[in-house]
C-alpha atoms as a PDB file:
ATOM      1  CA  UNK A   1     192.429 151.570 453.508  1.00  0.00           C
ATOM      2  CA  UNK A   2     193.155 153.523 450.100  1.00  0.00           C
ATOM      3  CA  UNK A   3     191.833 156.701 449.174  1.00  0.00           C
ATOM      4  CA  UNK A   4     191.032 158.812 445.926  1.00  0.00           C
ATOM      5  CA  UNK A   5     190.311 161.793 445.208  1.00  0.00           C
ATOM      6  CA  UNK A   6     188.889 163.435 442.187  1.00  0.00           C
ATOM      7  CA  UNK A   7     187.772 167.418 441.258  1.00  0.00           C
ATOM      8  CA  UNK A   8     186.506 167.533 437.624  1.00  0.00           C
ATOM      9  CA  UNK A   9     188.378 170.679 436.033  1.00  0.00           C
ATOM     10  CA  UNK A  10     185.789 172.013 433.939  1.00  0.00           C
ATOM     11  CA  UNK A  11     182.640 171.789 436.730  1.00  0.00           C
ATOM     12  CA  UNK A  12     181.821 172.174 439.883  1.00  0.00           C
ATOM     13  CA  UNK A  13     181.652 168.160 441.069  1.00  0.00           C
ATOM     14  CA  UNK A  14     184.066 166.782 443.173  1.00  0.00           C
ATOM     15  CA  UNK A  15     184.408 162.570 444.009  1.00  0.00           C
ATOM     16  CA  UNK A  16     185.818 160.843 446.911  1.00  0.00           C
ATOM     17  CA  UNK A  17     186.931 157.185 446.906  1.00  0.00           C
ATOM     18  CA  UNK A  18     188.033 154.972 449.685  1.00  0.00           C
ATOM     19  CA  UNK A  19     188.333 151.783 450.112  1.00  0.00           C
ATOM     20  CA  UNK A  20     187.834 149.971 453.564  1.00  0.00           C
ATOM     21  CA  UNK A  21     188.708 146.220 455.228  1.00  0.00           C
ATOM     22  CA  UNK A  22     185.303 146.331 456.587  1.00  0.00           C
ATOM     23  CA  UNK A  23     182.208 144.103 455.449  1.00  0.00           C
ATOM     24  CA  UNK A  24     179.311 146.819 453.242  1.00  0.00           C
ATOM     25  CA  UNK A  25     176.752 146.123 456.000  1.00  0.00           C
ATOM     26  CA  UNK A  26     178.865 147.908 458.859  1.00  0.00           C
ATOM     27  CA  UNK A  27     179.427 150.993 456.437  1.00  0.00           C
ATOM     28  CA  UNK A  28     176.026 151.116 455.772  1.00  0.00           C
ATOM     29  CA  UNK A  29     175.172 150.855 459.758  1.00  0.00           C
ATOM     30  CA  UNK A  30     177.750 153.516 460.143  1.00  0.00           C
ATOM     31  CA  UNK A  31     176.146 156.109 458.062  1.00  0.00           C
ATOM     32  CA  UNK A  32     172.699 155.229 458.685  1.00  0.00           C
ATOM     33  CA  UNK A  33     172.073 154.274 462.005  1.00  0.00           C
ATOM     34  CA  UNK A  34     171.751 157.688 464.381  1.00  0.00           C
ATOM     35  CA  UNK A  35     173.617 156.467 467.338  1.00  0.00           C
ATOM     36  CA  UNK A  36     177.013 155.016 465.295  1.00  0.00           C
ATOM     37  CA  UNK A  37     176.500 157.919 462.633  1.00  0.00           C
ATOM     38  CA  UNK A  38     176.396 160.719 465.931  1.00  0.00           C
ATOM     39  CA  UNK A  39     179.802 159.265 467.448  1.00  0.00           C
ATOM     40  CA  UNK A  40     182.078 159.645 464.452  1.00  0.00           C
ATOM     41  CA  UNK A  41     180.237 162.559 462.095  1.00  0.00           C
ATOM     42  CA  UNK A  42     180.946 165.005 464.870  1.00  0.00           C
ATOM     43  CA  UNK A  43     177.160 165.408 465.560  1.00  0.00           C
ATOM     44  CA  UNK A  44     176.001 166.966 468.845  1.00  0.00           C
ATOM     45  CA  UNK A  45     174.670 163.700 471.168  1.00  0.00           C
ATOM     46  CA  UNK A  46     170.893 163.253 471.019  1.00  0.00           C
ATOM     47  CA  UNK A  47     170.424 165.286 467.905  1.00  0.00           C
ATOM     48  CA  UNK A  48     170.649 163.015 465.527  1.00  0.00           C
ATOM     49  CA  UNK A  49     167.112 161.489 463.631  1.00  0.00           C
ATOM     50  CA  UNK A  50     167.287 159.587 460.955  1.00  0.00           C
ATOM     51  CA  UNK A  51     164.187 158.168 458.564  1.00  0.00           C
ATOM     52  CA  UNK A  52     166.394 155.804 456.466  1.00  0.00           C
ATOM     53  CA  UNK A  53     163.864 155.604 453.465  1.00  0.00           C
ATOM     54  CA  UNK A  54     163.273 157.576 450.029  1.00  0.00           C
ATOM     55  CA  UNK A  55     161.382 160.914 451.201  1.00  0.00           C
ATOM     56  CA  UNK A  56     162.281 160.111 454.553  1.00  0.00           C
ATOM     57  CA  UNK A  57     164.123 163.153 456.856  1.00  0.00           C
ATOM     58  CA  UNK A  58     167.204 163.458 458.630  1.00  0.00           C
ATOM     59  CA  UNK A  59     168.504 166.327 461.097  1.00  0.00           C
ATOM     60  CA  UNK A  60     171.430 166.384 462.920  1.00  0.00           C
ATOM     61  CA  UNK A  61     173.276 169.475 464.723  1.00  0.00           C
ATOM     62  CA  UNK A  62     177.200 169.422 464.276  1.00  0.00           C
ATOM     63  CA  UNK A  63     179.480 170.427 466.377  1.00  0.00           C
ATOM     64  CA  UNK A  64     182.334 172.127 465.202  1.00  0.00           C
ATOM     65  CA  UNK A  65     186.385 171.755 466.705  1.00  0.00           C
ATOM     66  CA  UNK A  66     186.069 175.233 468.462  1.00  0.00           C
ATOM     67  CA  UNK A  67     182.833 174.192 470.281  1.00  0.00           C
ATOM     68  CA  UNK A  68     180.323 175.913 468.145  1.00  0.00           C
ATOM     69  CA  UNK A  69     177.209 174.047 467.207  1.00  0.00           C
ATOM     70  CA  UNK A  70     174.798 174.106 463.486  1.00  0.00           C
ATOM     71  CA  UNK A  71     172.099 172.316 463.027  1.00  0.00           C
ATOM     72  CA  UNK A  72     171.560 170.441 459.572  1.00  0.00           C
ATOM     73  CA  UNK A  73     168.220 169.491 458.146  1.00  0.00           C
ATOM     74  CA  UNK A  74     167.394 166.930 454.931  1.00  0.00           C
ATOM     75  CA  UNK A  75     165.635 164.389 453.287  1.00  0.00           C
ATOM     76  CA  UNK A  76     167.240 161.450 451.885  1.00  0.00           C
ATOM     77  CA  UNK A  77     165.729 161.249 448.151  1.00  0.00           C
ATOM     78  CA  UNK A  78     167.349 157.380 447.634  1.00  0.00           C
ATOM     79  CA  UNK A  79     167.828 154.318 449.259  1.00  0.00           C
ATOM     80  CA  UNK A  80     168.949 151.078 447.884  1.00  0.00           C
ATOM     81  CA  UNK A  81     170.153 149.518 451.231  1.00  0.00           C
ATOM     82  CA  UNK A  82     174.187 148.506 451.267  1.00  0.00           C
ATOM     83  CA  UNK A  83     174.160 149.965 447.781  1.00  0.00           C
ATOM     84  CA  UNK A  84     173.168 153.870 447.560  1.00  0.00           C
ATOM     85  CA  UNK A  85     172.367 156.670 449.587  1.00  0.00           C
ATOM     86  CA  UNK A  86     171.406 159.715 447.765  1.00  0.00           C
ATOM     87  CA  UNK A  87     171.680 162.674 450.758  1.00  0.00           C
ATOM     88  CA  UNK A  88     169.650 165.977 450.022  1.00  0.00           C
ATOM     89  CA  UNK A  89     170.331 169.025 452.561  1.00  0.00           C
ATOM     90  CA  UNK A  90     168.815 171.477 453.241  1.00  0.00           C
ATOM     91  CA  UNK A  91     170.727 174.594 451.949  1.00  0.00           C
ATOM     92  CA  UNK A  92     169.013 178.746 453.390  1.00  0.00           C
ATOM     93  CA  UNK A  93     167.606 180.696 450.140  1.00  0.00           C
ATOM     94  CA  UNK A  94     167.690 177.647 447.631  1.00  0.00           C
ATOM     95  CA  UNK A  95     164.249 175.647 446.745  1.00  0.00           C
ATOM     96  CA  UNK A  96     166.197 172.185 445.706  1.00  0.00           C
ATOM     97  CA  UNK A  97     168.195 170.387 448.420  1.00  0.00           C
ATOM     98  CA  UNK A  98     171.826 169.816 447.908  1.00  0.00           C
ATOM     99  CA  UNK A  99     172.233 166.334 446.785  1.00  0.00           C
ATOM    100  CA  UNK A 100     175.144 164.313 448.023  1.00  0.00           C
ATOM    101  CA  UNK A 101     175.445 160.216 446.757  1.00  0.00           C
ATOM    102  CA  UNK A 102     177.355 157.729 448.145  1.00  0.00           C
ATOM    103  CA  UNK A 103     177.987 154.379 446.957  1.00  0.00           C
ATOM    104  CA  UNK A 104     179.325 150.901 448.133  1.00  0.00           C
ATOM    105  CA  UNK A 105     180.212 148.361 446.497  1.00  0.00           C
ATOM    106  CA  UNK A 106     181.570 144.718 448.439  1.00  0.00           C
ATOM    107  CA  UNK A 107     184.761 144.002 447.003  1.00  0.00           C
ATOM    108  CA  UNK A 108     184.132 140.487 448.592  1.00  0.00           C
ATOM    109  CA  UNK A 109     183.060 139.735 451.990  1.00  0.00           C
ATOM    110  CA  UNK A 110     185.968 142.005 454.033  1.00  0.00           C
ATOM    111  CA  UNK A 111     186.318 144.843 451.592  1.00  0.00           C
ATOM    112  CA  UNK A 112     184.093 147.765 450.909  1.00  0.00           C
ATOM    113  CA  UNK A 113     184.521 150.578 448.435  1.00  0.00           C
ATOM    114  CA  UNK A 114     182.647 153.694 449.117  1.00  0.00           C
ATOM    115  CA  UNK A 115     182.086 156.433 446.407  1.00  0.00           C
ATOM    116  CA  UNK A 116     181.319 160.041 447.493  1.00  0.00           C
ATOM    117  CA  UNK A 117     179.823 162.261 444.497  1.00  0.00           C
ATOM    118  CA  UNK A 118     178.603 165.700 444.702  1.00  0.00           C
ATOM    119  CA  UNK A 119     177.757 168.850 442.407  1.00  0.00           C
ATOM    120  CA  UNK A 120     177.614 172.126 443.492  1.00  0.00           C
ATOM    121  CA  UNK A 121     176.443 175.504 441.856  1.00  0.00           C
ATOM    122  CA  UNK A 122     180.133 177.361 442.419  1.00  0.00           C
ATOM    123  CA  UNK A 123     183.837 176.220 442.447  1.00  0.00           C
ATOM    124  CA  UNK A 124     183.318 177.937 446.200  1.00  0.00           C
ATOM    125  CA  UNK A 125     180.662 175.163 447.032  1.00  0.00           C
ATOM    126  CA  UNK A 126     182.446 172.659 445.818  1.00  0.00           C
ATOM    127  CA  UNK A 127     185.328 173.075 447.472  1.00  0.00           C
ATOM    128  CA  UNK A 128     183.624 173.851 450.901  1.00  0.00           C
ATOM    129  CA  UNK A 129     181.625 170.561 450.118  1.00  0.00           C
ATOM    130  CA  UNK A 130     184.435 168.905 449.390  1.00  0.00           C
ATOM    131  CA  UNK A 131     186.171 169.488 452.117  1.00  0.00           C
ATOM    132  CA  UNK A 132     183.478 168.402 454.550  1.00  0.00           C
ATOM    133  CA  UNK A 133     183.258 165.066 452.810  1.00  0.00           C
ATOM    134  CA  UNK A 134     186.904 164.599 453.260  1.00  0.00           C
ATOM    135  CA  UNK A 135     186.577 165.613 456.765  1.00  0.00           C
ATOM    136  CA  UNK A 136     183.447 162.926 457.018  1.00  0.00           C
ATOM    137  CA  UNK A 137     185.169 160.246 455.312  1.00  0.00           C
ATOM    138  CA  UNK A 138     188.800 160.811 457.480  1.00  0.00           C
ATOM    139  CA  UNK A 139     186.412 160.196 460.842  1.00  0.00           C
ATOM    140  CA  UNK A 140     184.846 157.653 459.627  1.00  0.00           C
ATOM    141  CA  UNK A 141     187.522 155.767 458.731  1.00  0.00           C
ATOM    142  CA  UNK A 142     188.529 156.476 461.981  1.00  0.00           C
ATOM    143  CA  UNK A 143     185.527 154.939 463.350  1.00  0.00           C
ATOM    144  CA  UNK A 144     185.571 151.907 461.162  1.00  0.00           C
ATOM    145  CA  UNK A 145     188.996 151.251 462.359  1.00  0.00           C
ATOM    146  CA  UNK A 146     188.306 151.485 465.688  1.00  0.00           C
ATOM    147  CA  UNK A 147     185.339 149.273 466.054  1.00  0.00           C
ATOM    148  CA  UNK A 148     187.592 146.726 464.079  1.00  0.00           C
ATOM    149  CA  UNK A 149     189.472 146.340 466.493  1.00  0.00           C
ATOM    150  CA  UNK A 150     186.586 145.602 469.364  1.00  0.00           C
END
């Protein structure tokens, strides 16, 4: 695995890179299939729903290290299967959804680069954002890793 990491100085964007032994098709399953997604995003089990399709909606409630538990509410607003997946959330007080992309792109049949891009309204959002990617993308790898191994 190899790992980038990118904050743009003069905005409020932030993008993740990593780069994974795995074929696309199981890092798409990962993210988009409720049960795999629930076991390494740190979601709360049962509360994850997923419509995997442009306007379709996702909720999930996360549970944090200490115990406590938030739920999450979106829509995902693209899909281009083993490609793109652009995330919107849900954010209290704002009309738009807060829109989170990742792409993959097959290196060749055993490697998988995935992209992470995000921009937020405030350095403070970014960097909160930020860090949850990071966080997402650490137990994920995780996860990938592990079910290599299986």
């Amino acid at each position: 695995m190899s790992t980038e990491q990118t904050t743009a100085a003069n905005g409020f964007s932030y993008t993740l890179t990593r780069t994974w032994d795995v074929p696309v098709a199981k890092v798409w399953r990962a993210w988009t299939t409720a049960e795999q997604y629930a076991r390494w995003a740190g979601a709360a089990a049962g509360s994850v729903e997923m419509d995997v399709r442009s306007g379709g909606a996702w909720k999930a409630t996360m549970v944090t290290p200490d115990g406590g538990q938030f739920p999450l509410t979106g829509s995902y607003l693209e899909v281009a299967e083993n490609r793109c997946l652009v995330v919107g959330m849900d954010v209290p007080g704002k009309p738009e959804p807060a829109a989170m992309t990742m792409e993959l792109d097959e290196k060749d049949d055993h490697h998988t680069q995935i992209v992470l891009h995000q921009t937020c309204a405030t350095a403070e959002e970014r960097d909160m954002a930020e860090q949850g990617s990071t966080m997402l993308l650490d137990s994920l790898s995780a996860f990938l890793a592990a079910e290599t191994k299986d």
